[in-house]
Protein backbone atom coordinates (compact mmCIF):
# COMPACT_ATOMS: atom_id res chain seq x y z
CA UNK A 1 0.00 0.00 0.00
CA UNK A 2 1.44 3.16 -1.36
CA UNK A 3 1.02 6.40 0.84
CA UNK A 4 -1.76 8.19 -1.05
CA UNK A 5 -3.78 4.27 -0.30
CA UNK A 6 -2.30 4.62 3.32
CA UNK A 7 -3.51 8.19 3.45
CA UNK A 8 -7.22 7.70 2.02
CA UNK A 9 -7.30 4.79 4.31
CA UNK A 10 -6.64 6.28 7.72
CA UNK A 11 -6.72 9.72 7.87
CA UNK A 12 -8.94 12.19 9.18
CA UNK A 13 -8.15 15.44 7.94
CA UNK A 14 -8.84 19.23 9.47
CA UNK A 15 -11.66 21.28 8.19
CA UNK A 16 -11.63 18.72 5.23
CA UNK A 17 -14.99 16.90 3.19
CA UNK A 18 -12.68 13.74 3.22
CA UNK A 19 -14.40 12.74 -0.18
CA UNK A 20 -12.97 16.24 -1.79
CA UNK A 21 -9.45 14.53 -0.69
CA UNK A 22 -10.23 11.18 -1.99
CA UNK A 23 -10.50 12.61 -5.70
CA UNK A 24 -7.55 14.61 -5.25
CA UNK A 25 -4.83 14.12 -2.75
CA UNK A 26 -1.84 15.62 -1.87
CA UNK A 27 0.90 14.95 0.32
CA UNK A 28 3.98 16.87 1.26
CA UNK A 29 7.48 15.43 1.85
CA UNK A 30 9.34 18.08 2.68
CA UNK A 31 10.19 22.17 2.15
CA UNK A 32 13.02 24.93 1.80
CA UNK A 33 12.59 28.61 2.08
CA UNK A 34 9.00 29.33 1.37
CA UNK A 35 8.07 26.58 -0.93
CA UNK A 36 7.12 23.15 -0.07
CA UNK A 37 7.48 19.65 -1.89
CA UNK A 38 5.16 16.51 -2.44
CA UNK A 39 6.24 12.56 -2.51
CA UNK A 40 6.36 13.21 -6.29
CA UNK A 41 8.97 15.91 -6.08
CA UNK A 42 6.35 18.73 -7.14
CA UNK A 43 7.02 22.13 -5.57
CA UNK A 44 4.46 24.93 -4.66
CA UNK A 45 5.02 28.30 -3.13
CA UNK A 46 3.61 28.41 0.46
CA UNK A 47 1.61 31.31 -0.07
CA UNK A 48 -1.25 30.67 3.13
CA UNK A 49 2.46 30.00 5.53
CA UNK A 50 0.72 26.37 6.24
CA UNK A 51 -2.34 28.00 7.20
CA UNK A 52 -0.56 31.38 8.37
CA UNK A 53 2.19 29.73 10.57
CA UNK A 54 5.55 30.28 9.10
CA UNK A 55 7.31 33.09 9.12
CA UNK A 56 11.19 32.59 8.03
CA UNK A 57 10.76 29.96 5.68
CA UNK A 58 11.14 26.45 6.36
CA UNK A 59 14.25 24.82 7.08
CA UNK A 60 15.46 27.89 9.16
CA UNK A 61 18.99 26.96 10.27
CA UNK A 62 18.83 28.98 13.15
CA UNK A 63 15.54 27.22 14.25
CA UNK A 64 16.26 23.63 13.64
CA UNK A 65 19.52 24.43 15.59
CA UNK A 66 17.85 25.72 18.79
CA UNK A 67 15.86 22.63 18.79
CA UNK A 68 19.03 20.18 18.42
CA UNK A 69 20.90 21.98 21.26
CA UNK A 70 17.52 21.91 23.22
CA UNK A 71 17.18 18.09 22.00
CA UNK A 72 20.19 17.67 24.03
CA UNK A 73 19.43 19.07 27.26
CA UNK A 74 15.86 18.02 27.65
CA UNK A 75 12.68 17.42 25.13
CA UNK A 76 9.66 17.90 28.25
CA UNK A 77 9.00 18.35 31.66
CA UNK A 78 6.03 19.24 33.42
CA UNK A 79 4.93 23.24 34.11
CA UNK A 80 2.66 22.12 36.76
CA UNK A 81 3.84 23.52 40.27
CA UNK A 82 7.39 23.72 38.44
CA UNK A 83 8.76 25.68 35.91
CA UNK A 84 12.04 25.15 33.08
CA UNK A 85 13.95 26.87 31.43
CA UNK A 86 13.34 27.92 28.33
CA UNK A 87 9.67 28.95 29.62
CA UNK A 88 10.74 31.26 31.82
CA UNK A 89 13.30 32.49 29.34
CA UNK A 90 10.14 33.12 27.39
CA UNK A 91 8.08 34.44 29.40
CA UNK A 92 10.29 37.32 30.06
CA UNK A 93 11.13 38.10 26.16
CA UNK A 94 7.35 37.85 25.48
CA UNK A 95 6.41 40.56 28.07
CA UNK A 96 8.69 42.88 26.81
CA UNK A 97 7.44 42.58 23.34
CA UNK A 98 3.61 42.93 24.52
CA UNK A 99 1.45 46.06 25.26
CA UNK A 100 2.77 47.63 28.67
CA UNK A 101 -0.38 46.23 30.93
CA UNK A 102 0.37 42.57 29.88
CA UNK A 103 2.74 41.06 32.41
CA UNK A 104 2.00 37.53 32.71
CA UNK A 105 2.32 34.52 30.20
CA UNK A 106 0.07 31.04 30.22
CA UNK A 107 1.33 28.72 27.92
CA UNK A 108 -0.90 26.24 25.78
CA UNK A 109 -0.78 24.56 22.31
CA UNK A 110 -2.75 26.08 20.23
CA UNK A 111 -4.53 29.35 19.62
CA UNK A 112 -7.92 27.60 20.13
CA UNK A 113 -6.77 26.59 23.69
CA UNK A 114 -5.04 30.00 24.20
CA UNK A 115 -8.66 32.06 23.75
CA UNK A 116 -10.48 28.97 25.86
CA UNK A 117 -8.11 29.96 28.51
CA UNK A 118 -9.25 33.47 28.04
CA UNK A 119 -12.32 33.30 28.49
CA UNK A 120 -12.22 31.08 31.38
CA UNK A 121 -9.98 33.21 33.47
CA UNK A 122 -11.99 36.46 32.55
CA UNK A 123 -14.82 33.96 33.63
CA UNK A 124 -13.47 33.51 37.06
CA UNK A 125 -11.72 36.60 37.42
CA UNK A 126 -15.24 38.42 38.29
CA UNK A 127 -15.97 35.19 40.38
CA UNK A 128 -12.89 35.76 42.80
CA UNK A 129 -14.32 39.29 42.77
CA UNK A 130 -17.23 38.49 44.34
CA UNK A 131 -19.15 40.02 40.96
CA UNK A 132 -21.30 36.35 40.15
CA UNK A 133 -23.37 38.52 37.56
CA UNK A 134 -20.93 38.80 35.33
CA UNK A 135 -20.94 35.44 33.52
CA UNK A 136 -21.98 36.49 30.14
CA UNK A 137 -19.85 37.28 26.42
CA UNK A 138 -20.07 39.15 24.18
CA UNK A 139 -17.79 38.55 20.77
CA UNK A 140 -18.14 39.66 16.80
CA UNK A 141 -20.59 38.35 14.45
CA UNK A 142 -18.55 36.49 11.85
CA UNK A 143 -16.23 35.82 14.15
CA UNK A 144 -13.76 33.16 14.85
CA UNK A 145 -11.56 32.08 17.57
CA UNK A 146 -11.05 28.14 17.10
CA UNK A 147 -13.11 24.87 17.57
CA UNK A 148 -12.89 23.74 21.59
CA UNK A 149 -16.51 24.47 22.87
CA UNK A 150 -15.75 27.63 24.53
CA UNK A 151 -14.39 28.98 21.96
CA UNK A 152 -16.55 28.11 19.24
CA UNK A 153 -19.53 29.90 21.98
CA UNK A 154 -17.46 32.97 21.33
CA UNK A 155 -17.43 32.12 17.62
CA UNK A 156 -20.23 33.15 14.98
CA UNK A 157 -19.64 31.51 12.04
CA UNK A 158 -22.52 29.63 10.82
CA UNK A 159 -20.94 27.45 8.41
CA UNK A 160 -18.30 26.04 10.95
CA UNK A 161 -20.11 26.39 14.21
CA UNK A 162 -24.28 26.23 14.00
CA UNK A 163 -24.09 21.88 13.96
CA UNK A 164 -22.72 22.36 17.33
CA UNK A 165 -25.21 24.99 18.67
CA UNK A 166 -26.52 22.40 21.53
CA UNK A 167 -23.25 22.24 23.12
CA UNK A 168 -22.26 26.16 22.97
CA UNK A 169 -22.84 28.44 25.87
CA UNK A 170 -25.12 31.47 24.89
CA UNK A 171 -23.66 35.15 25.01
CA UNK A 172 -24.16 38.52 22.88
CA UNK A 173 -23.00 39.02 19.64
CA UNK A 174 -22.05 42.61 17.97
CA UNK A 175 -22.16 43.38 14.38
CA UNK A 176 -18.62 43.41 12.29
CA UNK A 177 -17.78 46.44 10.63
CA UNK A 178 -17.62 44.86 6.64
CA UNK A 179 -16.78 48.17 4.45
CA UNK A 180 -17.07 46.51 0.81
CA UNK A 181 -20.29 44.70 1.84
CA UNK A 182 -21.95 47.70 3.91
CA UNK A 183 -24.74 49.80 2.05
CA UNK A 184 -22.94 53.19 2.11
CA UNK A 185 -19.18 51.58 1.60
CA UNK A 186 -17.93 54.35 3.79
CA UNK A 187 -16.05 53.11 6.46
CA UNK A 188 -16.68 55.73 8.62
CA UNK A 189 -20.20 55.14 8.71
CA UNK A 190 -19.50 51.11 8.88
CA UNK A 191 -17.30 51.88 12.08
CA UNK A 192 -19.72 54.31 13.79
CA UNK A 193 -22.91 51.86 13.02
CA UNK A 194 -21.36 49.06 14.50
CA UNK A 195 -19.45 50.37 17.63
CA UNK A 196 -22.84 51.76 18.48
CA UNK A 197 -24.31 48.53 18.08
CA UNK A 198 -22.35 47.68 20.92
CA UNK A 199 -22.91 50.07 22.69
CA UNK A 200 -26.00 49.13 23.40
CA UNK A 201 -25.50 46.01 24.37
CA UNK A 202 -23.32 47.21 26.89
CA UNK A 203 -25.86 49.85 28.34
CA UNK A 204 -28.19 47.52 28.93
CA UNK A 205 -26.42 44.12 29.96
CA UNK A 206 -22.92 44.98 31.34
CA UNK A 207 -23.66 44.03 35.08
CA UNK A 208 -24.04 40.78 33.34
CA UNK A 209 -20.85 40.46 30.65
CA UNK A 210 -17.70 39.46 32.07
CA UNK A 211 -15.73 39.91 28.70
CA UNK A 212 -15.86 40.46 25.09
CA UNK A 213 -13.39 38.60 22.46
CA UNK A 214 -12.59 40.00 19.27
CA UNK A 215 -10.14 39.13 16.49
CA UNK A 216 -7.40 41.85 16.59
CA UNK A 217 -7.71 44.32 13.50
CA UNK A 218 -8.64 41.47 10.85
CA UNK A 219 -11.10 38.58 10.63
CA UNK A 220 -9.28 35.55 9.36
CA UNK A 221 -11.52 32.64 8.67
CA UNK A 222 -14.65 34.94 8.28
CA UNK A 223 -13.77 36.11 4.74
CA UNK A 224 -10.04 38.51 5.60
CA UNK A 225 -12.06 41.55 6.91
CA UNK A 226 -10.00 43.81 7.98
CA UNK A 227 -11.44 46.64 10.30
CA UNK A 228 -12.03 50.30 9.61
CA UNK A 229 -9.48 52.84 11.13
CA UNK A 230 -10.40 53.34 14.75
CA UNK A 231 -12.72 50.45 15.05
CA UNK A 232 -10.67 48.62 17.60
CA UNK A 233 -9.87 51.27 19.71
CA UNK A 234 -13.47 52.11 20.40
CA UNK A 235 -14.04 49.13 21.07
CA UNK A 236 -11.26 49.33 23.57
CA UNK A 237 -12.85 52.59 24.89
CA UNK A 238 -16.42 50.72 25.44
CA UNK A 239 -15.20 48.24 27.31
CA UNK A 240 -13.31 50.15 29.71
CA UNK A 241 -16.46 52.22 29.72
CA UNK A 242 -18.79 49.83 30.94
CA UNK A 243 -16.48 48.04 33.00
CA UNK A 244 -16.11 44.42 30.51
CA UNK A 245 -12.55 42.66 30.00
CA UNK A 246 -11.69 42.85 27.03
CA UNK A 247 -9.88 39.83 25.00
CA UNK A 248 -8.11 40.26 21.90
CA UNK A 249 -7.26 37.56 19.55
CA UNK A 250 -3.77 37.87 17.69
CA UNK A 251 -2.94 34.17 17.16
CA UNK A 252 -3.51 34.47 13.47
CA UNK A 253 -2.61 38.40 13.50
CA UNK A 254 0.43 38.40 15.97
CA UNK A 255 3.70 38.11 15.41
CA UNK A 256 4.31 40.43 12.25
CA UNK A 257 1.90 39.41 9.99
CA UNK A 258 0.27 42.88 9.79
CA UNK A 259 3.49 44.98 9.52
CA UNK A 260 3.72 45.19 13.33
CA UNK A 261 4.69 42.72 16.40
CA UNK A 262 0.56 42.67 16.96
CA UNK A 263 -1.86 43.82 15.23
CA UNK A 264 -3.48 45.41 18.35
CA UNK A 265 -0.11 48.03 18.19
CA UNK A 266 -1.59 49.68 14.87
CA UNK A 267 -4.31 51.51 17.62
CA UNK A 268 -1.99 51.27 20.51
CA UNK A 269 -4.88 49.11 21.84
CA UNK A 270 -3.73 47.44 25.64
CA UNK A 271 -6.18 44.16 25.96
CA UNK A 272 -6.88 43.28 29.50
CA UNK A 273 -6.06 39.58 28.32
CA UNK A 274 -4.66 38.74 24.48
CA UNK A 275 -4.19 35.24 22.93
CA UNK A 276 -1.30 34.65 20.66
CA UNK A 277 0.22 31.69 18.46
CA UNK A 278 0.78 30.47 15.32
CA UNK A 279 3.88 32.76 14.24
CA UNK A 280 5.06 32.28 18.05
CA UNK A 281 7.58 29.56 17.35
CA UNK A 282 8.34 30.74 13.87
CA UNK A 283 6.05 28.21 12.71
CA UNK A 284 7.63 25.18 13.75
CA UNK A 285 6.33 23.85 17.35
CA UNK A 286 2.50 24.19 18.72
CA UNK A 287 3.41 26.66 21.53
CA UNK A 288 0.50 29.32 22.27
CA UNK A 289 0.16 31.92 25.34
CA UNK A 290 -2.65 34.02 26.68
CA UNK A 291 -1.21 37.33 27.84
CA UNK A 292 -3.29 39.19 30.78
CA UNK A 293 -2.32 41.94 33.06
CA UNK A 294 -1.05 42.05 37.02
CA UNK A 295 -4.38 42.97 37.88
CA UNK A 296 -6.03 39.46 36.64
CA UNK A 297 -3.53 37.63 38.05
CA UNK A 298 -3.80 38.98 41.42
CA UNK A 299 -7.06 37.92 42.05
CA UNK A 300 -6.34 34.44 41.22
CA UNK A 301 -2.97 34.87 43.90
CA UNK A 302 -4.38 33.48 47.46
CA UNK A 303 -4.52 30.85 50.12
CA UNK A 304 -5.05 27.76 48.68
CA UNK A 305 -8.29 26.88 50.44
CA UNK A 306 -10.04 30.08 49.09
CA UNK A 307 -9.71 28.10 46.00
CA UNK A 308 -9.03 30.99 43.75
CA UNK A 309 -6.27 28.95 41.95
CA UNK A 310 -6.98 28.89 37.67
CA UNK A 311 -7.30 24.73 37.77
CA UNK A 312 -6.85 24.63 33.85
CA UNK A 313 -3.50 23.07 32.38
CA UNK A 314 -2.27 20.79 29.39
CA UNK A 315 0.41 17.82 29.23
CA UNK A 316 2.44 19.75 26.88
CA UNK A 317 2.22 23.01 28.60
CA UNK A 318 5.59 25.40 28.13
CA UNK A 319 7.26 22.09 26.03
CA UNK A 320 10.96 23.18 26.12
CA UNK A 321 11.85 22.21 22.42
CA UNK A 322 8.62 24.36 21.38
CA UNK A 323 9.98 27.46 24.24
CA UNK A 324 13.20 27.08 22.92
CA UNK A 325 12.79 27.35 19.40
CA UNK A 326 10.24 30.05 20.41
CA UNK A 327 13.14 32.12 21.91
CA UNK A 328 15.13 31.62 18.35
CA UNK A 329 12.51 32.83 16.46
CA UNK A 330 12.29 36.77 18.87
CA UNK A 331 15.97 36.91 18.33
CA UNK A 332 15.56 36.35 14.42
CA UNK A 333 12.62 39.11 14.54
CA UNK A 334 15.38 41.58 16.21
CA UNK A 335 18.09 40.56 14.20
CA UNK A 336 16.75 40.12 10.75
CA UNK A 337 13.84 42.92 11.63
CA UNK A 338 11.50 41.05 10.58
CA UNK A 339 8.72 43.44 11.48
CA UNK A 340 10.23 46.37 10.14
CA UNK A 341 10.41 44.38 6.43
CA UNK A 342 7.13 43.66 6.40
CA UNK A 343 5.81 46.70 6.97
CA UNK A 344 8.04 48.06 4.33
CA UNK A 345 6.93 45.10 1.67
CA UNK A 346 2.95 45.57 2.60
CA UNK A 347 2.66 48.83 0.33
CA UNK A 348 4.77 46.88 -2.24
CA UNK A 349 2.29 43.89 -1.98
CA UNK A 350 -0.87 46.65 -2.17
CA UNK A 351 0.38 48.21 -5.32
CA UNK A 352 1.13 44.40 -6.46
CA UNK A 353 -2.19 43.17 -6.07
CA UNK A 354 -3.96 46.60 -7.19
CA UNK A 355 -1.93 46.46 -10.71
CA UNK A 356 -2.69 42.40 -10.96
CA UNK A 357 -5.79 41.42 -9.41
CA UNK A 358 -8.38 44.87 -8.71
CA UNK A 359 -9.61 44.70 -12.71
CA UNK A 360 -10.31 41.40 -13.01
CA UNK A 361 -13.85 41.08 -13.75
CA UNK A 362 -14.77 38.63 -10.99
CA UNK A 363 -12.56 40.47 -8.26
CA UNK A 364 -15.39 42.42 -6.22
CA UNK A 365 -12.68 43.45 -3.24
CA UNK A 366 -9.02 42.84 -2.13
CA UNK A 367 -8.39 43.70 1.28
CA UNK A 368 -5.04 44.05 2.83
CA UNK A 369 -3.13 44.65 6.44
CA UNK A 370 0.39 43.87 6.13
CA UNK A 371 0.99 40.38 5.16
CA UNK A 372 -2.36 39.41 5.46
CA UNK A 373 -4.44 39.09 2.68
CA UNK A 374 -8.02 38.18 1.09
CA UNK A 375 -9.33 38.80 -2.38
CA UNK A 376 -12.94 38.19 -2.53
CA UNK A 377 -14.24 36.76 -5.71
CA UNK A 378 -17.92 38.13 -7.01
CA UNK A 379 -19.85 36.60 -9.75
CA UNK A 380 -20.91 40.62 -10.49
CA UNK A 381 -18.80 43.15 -9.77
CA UNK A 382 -21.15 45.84 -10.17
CA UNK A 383 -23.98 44.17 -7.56
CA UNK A 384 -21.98 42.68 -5.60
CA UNK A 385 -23.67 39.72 -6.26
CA UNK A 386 -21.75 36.28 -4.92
CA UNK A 387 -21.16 33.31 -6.69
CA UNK A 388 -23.82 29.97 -5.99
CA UNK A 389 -22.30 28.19 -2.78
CA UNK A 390 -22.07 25.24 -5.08
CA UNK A 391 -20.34 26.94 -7.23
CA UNK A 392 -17.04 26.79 -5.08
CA UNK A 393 -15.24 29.36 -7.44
CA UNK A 394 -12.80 29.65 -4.23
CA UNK A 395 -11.97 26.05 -3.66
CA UNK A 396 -11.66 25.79 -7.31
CA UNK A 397 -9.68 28.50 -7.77
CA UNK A 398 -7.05 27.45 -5.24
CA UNK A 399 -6.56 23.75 -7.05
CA UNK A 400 -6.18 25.71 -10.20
CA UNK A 401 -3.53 27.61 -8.08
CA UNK A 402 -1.65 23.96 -6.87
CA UNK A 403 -1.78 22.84 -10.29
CA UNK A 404 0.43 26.01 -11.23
CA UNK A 405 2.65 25.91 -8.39
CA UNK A 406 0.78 27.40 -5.32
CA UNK A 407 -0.64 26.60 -2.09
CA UNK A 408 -3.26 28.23 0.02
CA UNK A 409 -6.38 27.84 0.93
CA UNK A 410 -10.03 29.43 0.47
CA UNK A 411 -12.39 31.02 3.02
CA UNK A 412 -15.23 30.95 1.26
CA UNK A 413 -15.03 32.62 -2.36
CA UNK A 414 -12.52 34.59 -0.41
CA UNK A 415 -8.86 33.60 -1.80
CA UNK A 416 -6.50 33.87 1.64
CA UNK A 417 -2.41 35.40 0.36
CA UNK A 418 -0.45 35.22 3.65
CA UNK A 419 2.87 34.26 2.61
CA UNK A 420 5.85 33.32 4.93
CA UNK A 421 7.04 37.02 5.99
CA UNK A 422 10.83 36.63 4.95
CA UNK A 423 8.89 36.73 1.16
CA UNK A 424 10.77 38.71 -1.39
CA UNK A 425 8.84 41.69 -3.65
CA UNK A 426 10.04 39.73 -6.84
CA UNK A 427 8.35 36.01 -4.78
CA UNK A 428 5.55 37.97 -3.89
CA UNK A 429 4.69 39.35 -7.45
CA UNK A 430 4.73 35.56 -8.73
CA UNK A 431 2.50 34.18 -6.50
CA UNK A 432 0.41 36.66 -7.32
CA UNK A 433 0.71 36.03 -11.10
CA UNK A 434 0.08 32.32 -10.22
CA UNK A 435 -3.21 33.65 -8.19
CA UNK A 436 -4.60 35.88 -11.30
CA UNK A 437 -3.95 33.36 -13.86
CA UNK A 438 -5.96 30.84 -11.47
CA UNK A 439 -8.90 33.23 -10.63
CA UNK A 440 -9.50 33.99 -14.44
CA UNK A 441 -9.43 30.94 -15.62
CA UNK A 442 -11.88 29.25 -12.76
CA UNK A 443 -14.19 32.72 -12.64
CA UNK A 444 -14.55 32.99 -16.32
CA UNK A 445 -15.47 29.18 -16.35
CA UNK A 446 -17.64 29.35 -13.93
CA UNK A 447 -19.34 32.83 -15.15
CA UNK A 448 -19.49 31.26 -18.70
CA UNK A 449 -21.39 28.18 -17.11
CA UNK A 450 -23.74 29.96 -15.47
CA UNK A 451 -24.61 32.62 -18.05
CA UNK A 452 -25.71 29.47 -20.38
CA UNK A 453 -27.32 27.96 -17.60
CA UNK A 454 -29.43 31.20 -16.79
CA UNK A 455 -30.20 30.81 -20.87
């Protein structure tokens, strides 16, 4: 049995109809820089970063070093009631990099588990207050923070999360401010309309709402959205108002991938608690924190049988080989400034995809914040009008894009760019040229189909 057999056989995959995989498979062997290779020696550019992970290319010297010298020492120990290392090591560099208020790190393994943790301490943070009211949340329509139960309950995606609506805790949602699909298109107007919105939901239920989670300055899996100027920080400004924590999600925006070390920084926006990942370890090792402030922590800090202690904790919590290659990966940031060259590159990449993609007849919107990127395919540009949902012009267009040498993924008829961030301008204007000649082809196809359908 060959592996694609061994592979259709066994495996489950992630967010994947399993029969879509049996018709075509794929499976990668092994990668350098920012493209990958299959079993049958078929390379593609990495242009989603393995669903947004890497940042300095794979293969990183530096990075596979740190985690041979770490190899050496030690691959695990426990973090519960003890501490190594590299964690601590960590712990310290991550502070420094974070907004001011954010002084303590909880490690998990994955950004899902990072906004879970969240929520719970924000939970029982009013609890150890003595405010039992507060119990509710409040998070974004369209929103998503990963699939554990608590934090699909501060999810709204209906595609991804309505099957499980039995098993979700209730809470408030607010509206998301979408500029290209708002009636005006101002985003002014978008902003203002939404942030009151909230606004009311705070007047009338705060004494209730413990916390409200948003994702930091873009909406990833809910179609790229990416937030009008000032959006965030009045959001920031409500909470504060009516007295509600407020947890920001960077795992898919943090580390770099808008042009700065969170996105969060663009509005100088200090989250009482923030969950990061992904980009964390460079994109090697599932390490994820939740960040939250002195103030949070102290009211966990007491005599044992007060039983204010956080009871929440996973086997692999503060791994050394993941901390350690974690700690690499700051230094490269520093060293190589990372951050700096992608928010350099980002007006690059705008110009790119304006001059390639914005006339393309089935391009309704391409929407941009540093290295992160969605173009939203329209079967009329002029209405607005989507594509049929069977219609999959998105999925489609991304095997079109494999076929010619590129990897990402869809949201939707939204087409996700978020290459590694170490990309080059003359790398990132190819993968682009591999992304137009894709969407054309599939969107003309498709457009062609269903005007002789509609016939």
């Amino acid at each position: 049995m060959n592996l694609i057999e061994k592979s259709k056989k066994h495996l489950w995959l992630p967010f994947t109809q399993m029969k879509d995989y049996d018709e075509d498979p794929l499976i990668i062997e092994s990668g350098e820089g920012i493209k990958v290779k299959d079993i049958d020696g078929n390379e593609y550019y990495d242009a989603f970063s393995s669903v947004w992970l890497n940042v300095h290319g794979h293969r990183k010297k530096e990075l596979d070093d740190a985690i041979r010298e770490q190899l050496d020492k030690i691959a695990h120990s426990t973090l519960l009631g003890m501490t190594n290392v590299p964690a601590t090591e960590l712990a310290e560099k991550l502070v420094t990099i974070a907004p001011a208020p954010l002084t303590r790190v909880f490690y998990s393994d994955s950004g899902a588990e990072a906004v879970e943790i969240a929520v719970k301490m924000a939970y029982q943070y009013w609890q150890n207050k003595g405010r039992e009211k507060k119990q509710k949340f409040i998070s974004v329509k369209n929103g998503y923070h990963g699939d554990t139960i608590g934090a699909v309950s501060v999810g709204a995606i209906d595609i991804f999360h309505q099957v499980y609506g039995p098993l979700m805790f209730k809470g408030f949602k607010m509206p998301v401010p979408n500029v290209y699909r708002h009636e005006t298109g101002d985003p002014i107007a978008c902003r203002d309309e939404c942030l009151q919105g909230l606004e009311d939901v705070l007047k009338e239920h705060h004494d209730e709402i413990a916390g409200l989670t948003i994702e930091s300055m873009v909406q990833g899996a809910g179609g790229m959205i990416v937030m009008p100027e000032g959006f965030l920080s009045g959001v920031r400004e409500l909470c504060t108002k009516y007295d509600v924590l407020m947890i920001v999600d960077e795992v898919a925006t943090g580390f770099g991938r808008t042009g700065a070390m969170f996105a969060c920084n663009h509005e100088d926006v200090e989250p009482d608690l923030m969950a990061a990942g992904k980009g964390i370890t460079g994109g090697y090792l599932p390490i994820a924190i939740t960040y939250t402030t002195e103030e949070i922590y102290e009211a966990f800090y007491d005599d044992y049988e007060n039983l204010k202690t956080f009871f929440h904790g996973h086997s692999y919590t503060g791994n050394q080989l993941g901390c350690a290659v974690a700690i690499e990966n700051l230094r490269l940031f520093e060293s190589e400034r990372i951050v700096e060259g992608v928010a350099r590159r980002a007006d690059r990449l705008k110009k790119i995809l304006d001059e390639e993609l914005k006339d393309l007849d089935h391009v309704g919107d391409s929407r941009q914040l540093g290295f992160m990127c969605g173009i939203e395919l329209v079967q009329n540009k002029e209405t607005k009008e989507s594509f049929p949902f069977e219609s999959r012009v998105g999925y489609k267009s991304s095997l079109k894009m494999r076929e010619l040498g590129l990897l990402t993924r869809p949201t939707g008829d939204v087409v996700v760019f978020m290459p590694p961030l170490v990309s080059t301008e003359a790398q990132l204007r190819e993968m682009i040229l591999i992304m137009k000649e894709a969407i054309s082809y599939v969107t003309e196809k498709e457009a062609a189909h269903l005007a002789q359908y509609q016939e």
